[in-house]
N, C-alpha and C. Protein backbone atom coordinates (compact mmCIF):
# COMPACT_ATOMS: atom_id res chain seq x y z
N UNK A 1 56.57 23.49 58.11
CA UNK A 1 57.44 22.69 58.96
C UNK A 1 57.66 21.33 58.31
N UNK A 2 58.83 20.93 58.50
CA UNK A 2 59.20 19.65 57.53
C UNK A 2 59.76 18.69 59.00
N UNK A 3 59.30 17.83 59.69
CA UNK A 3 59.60 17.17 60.76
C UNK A 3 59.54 15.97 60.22
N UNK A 4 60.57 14.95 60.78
CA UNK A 4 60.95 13.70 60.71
C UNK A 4 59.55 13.15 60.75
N UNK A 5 59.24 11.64 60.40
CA UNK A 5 57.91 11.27 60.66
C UNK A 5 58.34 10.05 62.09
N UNK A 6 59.22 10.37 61.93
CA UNK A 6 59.33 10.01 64.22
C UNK A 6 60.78 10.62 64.48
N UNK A 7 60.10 11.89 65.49
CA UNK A 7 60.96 12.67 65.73
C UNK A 7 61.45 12.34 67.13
N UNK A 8 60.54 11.14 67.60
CA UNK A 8 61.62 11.06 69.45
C UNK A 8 62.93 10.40 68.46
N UNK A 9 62.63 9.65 67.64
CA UNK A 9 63.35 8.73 67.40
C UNK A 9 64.72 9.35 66.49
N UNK A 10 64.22 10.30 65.57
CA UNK A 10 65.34 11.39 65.35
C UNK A 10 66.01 12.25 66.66
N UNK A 11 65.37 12.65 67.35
CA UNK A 11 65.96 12.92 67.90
C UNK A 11 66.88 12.68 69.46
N UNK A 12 66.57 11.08 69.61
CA UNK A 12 67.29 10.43 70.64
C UNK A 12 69.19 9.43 69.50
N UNK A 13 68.26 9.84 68.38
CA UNK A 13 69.52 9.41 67.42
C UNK A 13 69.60 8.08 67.07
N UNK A 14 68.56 7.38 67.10
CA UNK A 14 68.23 5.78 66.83
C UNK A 14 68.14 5.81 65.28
N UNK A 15 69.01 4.82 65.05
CA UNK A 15 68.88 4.17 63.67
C UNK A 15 67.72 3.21 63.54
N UNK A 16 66.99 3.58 61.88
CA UNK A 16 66.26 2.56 61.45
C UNK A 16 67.13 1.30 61.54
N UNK A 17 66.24 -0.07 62.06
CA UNK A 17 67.11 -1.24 62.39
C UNK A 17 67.68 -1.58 63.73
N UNK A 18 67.90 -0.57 64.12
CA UNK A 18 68.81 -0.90 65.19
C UNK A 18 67.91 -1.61 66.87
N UNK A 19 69.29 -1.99 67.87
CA UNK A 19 67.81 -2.67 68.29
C UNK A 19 67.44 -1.66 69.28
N UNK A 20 67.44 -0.28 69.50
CA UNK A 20 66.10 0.66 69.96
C UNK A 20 65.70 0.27 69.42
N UNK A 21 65.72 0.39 68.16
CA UNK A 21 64.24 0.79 67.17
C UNK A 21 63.28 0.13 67.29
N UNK A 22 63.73 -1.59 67.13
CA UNK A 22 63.13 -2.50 67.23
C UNK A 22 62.43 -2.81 68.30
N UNK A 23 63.00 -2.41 69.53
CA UNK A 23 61.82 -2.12 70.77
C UNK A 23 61.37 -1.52 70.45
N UNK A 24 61.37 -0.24 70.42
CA UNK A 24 60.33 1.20 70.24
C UNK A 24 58.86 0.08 69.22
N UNK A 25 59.19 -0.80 68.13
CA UNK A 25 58.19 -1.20 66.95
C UNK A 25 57.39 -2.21 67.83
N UNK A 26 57.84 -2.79 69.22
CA UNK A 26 56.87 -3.41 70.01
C UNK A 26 55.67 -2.78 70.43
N UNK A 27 56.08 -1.17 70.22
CA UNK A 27 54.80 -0.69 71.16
C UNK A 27 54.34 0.84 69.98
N UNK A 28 54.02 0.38 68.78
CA UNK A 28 53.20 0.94 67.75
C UNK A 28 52.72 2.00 68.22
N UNK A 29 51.82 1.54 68.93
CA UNK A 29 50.61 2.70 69.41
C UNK A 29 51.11 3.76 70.09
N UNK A 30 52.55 3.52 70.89
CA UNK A 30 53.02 4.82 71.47
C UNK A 30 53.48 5.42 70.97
N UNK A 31 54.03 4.86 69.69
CA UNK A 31 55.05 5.34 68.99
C UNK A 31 54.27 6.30 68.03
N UNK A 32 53.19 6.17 67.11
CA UNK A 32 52.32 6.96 66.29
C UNK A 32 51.62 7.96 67.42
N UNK A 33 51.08 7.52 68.46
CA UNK A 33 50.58 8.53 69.51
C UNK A 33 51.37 10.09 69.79
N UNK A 34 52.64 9.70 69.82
CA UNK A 34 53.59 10.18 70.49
C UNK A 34 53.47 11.11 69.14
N UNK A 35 53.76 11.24 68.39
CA UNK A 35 54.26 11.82 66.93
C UNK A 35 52.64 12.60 66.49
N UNK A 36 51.76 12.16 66.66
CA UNK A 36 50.63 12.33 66.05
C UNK A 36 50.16 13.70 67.51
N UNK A 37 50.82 13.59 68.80
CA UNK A 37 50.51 14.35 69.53
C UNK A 37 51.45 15.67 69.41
N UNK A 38 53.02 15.42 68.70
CA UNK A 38 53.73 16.07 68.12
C UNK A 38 52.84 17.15 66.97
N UNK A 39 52.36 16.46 66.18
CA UNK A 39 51.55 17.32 65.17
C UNK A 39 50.83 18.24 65.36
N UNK A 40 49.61 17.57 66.29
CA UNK A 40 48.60 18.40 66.62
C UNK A 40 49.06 19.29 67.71
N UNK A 41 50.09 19.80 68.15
CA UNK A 41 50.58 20.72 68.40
C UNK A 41 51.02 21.86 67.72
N UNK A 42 51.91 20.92 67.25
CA UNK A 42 53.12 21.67 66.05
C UNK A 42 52.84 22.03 64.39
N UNK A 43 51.97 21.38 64.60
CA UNK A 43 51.17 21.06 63.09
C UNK A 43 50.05 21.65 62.30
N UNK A 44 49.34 22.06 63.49
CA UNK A 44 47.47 22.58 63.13
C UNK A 44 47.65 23.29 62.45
N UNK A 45 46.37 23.60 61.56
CA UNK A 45 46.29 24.37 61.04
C UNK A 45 45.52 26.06 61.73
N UNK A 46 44.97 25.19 62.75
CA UNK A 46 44.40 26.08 63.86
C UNK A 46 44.72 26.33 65.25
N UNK A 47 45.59 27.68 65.21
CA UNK A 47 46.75 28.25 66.28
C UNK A 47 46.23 28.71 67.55
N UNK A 48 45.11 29.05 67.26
CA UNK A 48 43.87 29.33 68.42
C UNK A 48 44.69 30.37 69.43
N UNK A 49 45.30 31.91 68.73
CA UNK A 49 45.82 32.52 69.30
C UNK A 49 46.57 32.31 70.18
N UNK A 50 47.79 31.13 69.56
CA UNK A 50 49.05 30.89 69.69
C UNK A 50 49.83 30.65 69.20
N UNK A 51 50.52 31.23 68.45
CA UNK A 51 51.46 31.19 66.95
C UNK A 51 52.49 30.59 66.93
N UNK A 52 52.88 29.82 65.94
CA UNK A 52 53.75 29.07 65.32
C UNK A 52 54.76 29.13 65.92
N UNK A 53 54.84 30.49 66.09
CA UNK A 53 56.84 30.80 66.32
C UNK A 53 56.42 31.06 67.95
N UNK A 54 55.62 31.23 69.06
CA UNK A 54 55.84 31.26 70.13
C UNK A 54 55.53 29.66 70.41
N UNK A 55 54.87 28.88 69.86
CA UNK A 55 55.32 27.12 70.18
C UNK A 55 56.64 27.01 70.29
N UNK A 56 57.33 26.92 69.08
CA UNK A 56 58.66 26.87 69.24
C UNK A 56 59.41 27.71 69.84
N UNK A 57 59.41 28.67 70.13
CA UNK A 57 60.29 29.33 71.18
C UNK A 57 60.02 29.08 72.62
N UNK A 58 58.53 28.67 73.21
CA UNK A 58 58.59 27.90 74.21
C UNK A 58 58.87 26.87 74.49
N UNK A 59 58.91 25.88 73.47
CA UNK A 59 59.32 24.33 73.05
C UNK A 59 61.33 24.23 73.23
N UNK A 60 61.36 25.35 72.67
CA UNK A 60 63.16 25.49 72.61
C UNK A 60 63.65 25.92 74.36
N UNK A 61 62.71 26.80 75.00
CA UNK A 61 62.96 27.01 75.93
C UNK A 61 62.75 25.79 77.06
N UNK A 62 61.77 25.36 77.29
CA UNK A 62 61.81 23.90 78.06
C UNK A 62 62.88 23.05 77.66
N UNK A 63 63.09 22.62 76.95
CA UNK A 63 63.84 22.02 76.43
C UNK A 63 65.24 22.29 76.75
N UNK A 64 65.91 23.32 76.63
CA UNK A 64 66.98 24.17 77.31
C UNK A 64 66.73 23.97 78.84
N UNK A 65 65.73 24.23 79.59
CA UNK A 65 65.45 23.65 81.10
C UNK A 65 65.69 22.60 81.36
N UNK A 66 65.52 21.59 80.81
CA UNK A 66 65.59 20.13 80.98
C UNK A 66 66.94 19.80 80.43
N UNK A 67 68.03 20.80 80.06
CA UNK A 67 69.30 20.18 79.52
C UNK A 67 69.46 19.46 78.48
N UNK A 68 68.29 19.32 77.92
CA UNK A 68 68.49 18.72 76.31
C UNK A 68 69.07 19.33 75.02
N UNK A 69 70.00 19.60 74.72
CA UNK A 69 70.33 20.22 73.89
C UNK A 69 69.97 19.87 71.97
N UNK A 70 69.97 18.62 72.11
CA UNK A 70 69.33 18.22 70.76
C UNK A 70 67.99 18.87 70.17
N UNK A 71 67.50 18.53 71.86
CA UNK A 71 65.74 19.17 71.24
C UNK A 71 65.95 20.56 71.16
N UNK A 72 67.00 21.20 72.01
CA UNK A 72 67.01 22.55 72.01
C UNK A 72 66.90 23.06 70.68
N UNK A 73 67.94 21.99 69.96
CA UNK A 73 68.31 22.95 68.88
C UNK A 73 67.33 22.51 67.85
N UNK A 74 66.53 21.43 67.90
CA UNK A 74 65.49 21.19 66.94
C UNK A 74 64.16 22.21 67.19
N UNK A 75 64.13 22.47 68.12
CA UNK A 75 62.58 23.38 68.09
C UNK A 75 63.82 24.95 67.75
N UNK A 76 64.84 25.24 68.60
CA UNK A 76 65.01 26.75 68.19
C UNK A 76 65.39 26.70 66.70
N UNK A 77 65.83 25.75 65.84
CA UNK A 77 65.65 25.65 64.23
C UNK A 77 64.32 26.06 63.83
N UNK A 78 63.50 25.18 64.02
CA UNK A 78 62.49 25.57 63.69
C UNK A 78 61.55 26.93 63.70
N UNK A 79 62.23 27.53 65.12
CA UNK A 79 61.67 28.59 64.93
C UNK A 79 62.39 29.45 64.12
N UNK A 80 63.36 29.49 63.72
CA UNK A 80 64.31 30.11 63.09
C UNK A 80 63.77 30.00 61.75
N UNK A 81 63.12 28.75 61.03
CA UNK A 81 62.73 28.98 60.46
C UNK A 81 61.63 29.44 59.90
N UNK A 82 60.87 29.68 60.73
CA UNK A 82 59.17 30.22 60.89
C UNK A 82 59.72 31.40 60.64
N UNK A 83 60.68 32.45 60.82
CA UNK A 83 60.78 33.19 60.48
C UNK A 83 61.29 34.53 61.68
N UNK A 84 61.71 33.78 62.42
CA UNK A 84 62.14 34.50 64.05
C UNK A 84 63.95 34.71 63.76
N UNK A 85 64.37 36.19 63.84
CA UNK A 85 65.51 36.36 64.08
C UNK A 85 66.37 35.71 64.80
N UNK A 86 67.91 35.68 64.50
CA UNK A 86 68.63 34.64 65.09
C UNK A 86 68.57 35.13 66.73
N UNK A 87 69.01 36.46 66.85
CA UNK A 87 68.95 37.24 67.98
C UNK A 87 67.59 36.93 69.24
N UNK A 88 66.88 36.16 68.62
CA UNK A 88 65.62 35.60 69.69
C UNK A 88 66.30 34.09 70.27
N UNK A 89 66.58 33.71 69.00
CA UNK A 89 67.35 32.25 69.39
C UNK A 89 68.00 32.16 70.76
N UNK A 90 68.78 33.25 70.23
CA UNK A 90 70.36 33.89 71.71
C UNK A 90 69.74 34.12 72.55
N UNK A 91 68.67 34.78 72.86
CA UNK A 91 67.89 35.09 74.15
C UNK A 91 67.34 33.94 74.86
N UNK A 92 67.28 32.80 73.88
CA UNK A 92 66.48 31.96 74.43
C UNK A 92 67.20 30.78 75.02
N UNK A 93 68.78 31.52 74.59
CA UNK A 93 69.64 30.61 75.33
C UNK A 93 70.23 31.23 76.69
N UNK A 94 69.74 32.60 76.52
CA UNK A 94 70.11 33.35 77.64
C UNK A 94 69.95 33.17 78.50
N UNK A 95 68.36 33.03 78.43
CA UNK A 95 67.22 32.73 79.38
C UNK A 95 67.02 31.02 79.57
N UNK A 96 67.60 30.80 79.13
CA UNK A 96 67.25 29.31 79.73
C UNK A 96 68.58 28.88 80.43
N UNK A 97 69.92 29.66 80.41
CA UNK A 97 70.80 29.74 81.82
C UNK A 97 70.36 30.36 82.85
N UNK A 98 69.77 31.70 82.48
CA UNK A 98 68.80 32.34 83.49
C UNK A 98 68.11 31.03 84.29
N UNK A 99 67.08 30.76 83.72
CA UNK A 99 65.95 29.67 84.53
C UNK A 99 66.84 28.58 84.99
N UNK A 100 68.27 28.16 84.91
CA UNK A 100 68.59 26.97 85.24
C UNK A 100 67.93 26.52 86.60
N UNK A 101 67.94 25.30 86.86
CA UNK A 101 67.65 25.25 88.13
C UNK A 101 67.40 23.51 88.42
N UNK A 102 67.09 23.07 89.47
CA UNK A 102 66.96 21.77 89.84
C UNK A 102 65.64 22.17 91.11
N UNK A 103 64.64 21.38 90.43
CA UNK A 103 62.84 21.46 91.02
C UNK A 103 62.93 20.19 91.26
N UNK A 104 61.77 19.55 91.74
CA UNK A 104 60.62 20.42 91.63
C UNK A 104 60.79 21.33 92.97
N UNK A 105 60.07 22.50 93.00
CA UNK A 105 59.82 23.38 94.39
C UNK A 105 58.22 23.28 94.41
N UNK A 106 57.67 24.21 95.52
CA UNK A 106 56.51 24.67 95.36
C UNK A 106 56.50 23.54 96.67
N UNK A 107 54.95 24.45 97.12
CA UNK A 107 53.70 24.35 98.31
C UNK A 107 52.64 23.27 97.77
N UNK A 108 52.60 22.47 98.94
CA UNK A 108 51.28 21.62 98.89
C UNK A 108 50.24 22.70 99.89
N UNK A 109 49.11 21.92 99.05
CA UNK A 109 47.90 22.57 100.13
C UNK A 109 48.14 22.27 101.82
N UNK A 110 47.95 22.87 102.51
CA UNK A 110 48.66 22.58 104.31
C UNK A 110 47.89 21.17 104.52
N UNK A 111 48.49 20.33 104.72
CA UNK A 111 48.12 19.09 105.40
C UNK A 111 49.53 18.05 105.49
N UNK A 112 49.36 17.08 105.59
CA UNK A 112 50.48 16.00 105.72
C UNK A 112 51.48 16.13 104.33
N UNK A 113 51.25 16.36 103.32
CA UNK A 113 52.27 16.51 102.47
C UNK A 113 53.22 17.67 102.94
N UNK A 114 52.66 18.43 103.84
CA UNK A 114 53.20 20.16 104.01
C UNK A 114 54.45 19.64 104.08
N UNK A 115 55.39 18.73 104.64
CA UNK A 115 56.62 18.54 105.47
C UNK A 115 57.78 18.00 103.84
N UNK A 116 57.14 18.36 102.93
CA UNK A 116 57.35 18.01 101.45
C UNK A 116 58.00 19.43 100.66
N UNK A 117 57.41 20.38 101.43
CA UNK A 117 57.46 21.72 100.51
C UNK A 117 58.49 21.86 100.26
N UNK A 118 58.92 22.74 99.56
CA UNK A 118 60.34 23.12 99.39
C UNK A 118 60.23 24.38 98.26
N UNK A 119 61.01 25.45 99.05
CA UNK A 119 61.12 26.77 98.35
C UNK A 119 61.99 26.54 97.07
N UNK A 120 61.80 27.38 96.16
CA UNK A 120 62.75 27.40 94.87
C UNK A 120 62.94 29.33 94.39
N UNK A 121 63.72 28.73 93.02
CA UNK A 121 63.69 30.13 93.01
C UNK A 121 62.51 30.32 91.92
N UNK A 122 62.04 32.24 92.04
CA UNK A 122 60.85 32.46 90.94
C UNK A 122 61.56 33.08 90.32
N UNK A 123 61.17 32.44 88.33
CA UNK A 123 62.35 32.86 87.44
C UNK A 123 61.94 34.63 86.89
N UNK A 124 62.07 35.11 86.52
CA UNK A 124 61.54 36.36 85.66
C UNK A 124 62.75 36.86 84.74
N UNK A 125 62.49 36.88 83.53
CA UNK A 125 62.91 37.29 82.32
C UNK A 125 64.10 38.33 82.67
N UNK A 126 65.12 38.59 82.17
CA UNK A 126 65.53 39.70 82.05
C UNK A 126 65.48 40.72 81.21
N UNK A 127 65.66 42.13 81.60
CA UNK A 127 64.69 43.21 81.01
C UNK A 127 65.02 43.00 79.84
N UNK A 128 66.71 42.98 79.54
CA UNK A 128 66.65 43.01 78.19
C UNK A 128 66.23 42.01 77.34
N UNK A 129 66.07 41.40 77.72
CA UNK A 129 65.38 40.28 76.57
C UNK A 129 63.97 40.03 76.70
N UNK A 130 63.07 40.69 77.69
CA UNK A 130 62.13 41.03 77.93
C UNK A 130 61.44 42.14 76.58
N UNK A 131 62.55 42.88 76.88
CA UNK A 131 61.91 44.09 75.57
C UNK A 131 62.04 43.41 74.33
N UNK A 132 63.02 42.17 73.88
CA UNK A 132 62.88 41.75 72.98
C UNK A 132 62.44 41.05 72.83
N UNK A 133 61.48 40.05 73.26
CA UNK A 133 60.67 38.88 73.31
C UNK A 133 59.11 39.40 73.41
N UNK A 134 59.03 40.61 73.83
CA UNK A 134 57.89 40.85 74.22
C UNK A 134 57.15 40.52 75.43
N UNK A 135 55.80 41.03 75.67
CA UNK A 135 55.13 40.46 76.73
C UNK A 135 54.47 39.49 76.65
N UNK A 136 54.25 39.16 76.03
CA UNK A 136 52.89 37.65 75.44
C UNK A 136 54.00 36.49 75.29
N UNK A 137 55.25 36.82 74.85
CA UNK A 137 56.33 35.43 74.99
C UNK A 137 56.59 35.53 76.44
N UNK A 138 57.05 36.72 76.83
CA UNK A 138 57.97 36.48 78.39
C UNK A 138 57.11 35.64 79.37
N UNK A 139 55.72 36.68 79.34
CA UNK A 139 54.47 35.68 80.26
C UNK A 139 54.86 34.33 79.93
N UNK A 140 54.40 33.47 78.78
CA UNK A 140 54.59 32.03 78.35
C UNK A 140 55.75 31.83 78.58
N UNK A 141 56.89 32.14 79.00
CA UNK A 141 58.26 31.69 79.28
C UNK A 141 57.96 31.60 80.92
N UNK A 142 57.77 32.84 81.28
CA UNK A 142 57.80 32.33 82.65
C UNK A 142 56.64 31.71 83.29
N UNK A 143 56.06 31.78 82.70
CA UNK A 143 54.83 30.50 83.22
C UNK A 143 55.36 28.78 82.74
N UNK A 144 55.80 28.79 81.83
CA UNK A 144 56.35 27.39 80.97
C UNK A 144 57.42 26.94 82.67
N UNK A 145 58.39 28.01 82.48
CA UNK A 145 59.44 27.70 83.78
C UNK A 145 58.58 27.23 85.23
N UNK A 146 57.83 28.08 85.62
CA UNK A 146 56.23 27.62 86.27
C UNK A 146 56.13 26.48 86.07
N UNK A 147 55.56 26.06 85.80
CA UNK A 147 55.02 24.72 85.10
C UNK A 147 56.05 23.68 85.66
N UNK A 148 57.24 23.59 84.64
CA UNK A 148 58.93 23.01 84.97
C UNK A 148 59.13 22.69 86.13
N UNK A 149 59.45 23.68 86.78
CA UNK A 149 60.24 23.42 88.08
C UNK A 149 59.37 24.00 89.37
N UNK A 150 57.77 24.44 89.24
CA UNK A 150 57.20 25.01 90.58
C UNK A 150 55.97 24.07 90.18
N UNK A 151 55.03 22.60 89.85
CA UNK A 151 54.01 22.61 89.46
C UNK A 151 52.88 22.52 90.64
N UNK A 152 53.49 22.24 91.65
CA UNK A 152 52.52 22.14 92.60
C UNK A 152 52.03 23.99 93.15
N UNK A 153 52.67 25.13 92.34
CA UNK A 153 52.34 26.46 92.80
C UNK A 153 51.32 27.32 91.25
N UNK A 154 51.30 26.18 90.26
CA UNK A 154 50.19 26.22 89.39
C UNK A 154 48.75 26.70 89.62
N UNK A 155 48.54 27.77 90.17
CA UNK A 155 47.09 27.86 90.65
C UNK A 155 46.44 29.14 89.75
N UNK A 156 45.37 29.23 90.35
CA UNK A 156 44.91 30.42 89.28
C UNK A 156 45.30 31.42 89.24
N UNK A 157 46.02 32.04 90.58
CA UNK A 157 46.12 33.29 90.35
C UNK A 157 47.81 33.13 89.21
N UNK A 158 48.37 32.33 88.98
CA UNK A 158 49.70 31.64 88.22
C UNK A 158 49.12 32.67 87.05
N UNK A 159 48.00 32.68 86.15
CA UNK A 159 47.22 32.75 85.17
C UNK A 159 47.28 34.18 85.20
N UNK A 160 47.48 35.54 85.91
CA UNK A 160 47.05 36.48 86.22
C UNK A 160 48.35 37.24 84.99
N UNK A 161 49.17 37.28 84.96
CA UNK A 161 50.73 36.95 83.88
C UNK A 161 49.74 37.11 82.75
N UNK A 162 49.58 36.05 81.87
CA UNK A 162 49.29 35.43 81.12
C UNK A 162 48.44 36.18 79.97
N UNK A 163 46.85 36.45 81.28
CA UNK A 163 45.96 36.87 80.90
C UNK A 163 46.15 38.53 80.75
N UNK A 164 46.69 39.19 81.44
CA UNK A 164 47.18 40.56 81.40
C UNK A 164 47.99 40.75 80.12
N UNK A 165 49.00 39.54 79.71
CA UNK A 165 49.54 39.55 78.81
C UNK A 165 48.65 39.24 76.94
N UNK A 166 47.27 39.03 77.54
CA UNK A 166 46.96 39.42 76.20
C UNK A 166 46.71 37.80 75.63
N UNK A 167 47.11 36.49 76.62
CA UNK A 167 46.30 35.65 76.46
C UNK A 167 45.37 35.11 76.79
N UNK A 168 44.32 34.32 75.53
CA UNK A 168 43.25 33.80 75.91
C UNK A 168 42.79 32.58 76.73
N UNK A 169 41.83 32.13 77.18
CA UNK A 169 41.54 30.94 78.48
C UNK A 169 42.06 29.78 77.43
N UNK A 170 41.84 29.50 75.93
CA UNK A 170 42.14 28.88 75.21
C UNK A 170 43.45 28.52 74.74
N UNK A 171 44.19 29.61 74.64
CA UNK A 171 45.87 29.59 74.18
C UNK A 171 46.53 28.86 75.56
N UNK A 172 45.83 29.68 76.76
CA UNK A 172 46.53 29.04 77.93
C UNK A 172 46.40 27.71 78.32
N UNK A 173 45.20 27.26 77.76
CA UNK A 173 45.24 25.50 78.11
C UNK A 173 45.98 24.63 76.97
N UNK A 174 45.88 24.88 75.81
CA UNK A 174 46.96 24.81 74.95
C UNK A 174 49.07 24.83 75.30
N UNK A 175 49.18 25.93 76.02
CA UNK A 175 50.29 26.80 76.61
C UNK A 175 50.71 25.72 77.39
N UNK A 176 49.69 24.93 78.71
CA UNK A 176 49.70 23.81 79.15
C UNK A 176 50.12 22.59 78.60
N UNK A 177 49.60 22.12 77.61
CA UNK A 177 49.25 20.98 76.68
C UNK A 177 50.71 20.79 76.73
N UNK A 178 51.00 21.89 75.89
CA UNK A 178 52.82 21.82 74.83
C UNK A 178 53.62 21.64 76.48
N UNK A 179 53.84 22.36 77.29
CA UNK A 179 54.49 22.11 78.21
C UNK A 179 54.34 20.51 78.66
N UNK A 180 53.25 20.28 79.14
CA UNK A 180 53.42 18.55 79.25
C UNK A 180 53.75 17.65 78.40
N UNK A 181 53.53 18.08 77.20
CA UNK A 181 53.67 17.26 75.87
C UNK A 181 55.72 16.86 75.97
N UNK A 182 56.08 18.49 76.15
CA UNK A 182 57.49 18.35 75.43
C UNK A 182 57.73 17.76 77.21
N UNK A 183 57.47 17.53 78.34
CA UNK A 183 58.43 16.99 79.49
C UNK A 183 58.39 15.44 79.02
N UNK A 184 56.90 15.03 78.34
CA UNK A 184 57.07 13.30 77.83
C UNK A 184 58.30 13.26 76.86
N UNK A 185 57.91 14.09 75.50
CA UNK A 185 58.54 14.24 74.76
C UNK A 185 60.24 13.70 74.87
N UNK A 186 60.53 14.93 76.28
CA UNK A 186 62.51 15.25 76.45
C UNK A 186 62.66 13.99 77.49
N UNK A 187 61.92 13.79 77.85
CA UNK A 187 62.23 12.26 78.98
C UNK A 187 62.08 11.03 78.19
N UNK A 188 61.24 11.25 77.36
CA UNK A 188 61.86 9.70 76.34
C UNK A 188 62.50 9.17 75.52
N UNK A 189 62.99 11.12 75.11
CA UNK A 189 64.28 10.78 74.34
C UNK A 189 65.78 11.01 75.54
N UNK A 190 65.64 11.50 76.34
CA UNK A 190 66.54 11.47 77.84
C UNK A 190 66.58 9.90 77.63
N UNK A 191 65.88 9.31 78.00
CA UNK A 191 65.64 7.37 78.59
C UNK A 191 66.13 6.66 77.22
N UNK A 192 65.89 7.34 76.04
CA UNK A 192 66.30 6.31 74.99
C UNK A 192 68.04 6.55 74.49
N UNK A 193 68.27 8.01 75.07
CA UNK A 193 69.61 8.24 74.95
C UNK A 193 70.51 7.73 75.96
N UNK A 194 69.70 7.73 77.72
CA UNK A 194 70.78 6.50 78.18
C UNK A 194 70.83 5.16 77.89
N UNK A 195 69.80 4.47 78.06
CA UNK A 195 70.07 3.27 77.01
C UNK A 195 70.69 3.27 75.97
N UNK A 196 71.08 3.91 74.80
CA UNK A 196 71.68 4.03 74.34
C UNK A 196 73.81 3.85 74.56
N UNK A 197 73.44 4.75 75.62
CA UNK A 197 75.17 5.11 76.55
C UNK A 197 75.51 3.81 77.47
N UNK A 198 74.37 3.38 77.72
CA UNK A 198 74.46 1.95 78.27
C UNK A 198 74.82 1.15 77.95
N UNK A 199 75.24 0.88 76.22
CA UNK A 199 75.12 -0.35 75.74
C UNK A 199 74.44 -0.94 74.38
N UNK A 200 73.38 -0.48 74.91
CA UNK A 200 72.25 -0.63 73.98
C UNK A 200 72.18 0.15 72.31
N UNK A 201 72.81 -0.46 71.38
CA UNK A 201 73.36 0.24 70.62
C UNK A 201 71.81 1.17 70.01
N UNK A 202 71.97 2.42 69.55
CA UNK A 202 71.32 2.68 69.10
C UNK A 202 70.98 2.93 67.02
């Protein structure tokens, strides 16, 4: 993988110099954090029975949820180039019109938040791209969508998918990780691209 060495910043479209940038250089530590948490995702050398090309195809798929199309197309590149047919790409654009949606939904535990709940829809793969993605991606797709737009319905039995599908307690807290990682990730390049539209030259 050959990634920018600051990829919010590639990919919200900020010029070296410019004055994003020059904010973004006020706050160092988020800025190497941010990238260095990029890596150790995207980067390891140790996949811990979660492979290269299902990061990025879940990474491309959130990303497609959240309407980002930049990142879309930077993680589904990438997987493209790991070595994943274009024809997965397409599915993964399939499926991420499939999952469209506007969350959060999901159940609080019954008490005073209860009057908060709000039903949504539950996404599930379609067959055909099911047979082509497999079971160990579809699970991580529709758990990722989980995650997205239901997080308060995150519970263990959520995990039951997952684990049937052949992943480990390890991949799945990982599976987690990348999902929270890329919502910071697409919201700070979201926030640096309206500033941007604002005014704020980038």
């Amino acid at each position: 993988m050959s990634a920018p060495d600051d990829l919010i910043g590639h990919l919200s479209g900020i010029e070296p110099g410019s004055p994003l940038d020059l904010i973004r250089n006020q706050r160092p530590a988020a800025r190497e954090n941010a990238q260095k948490s990029f890596l150790a995702l995207f980067g390891s050398a140790d996949l811990a029975g979660f492979s290269l090309g299902e990061r990025f195809a879940v990474a491309a798929f959130v990303a497609g949820l959240h309407e980002q199309p930049a990142v879309f197309t930077f993680y589904s590149g990438e997987l493209v180039r790991a070595g994943a047919p274009e024809d997965i790409r397409a599915a993964l654009v399939s499926e991420t019109q499939r999952g469209a949606a506007h969350g959060p939904y999901g159940r609080y535990p019954a008490g005073p938040l209860s009057v908060e709940d709000k039903l949504g829809p539950v996404y599930q793969l379609g067959e055909d791209n099911r047979a082509l993605l497999g079971d160990r991606l579809s699970a991580a797709l529709e758990h990722a969508h989980l995650l997205v737009f239901h997080p308060r319905d995150a519970r263990p039995e959520a995990f039951e998918p997952l684990l049937a599908a052949g992943w480990t307690t390890d991949a799945i807290v990982t599976l987690s990780q990348l999902v929270a990682f890329l919502a910071f990730q697409i919201r700070t390049v979201a926030g640096l691209r309206a500033l941007a539209a604002a005014g704020l030259a980038a």
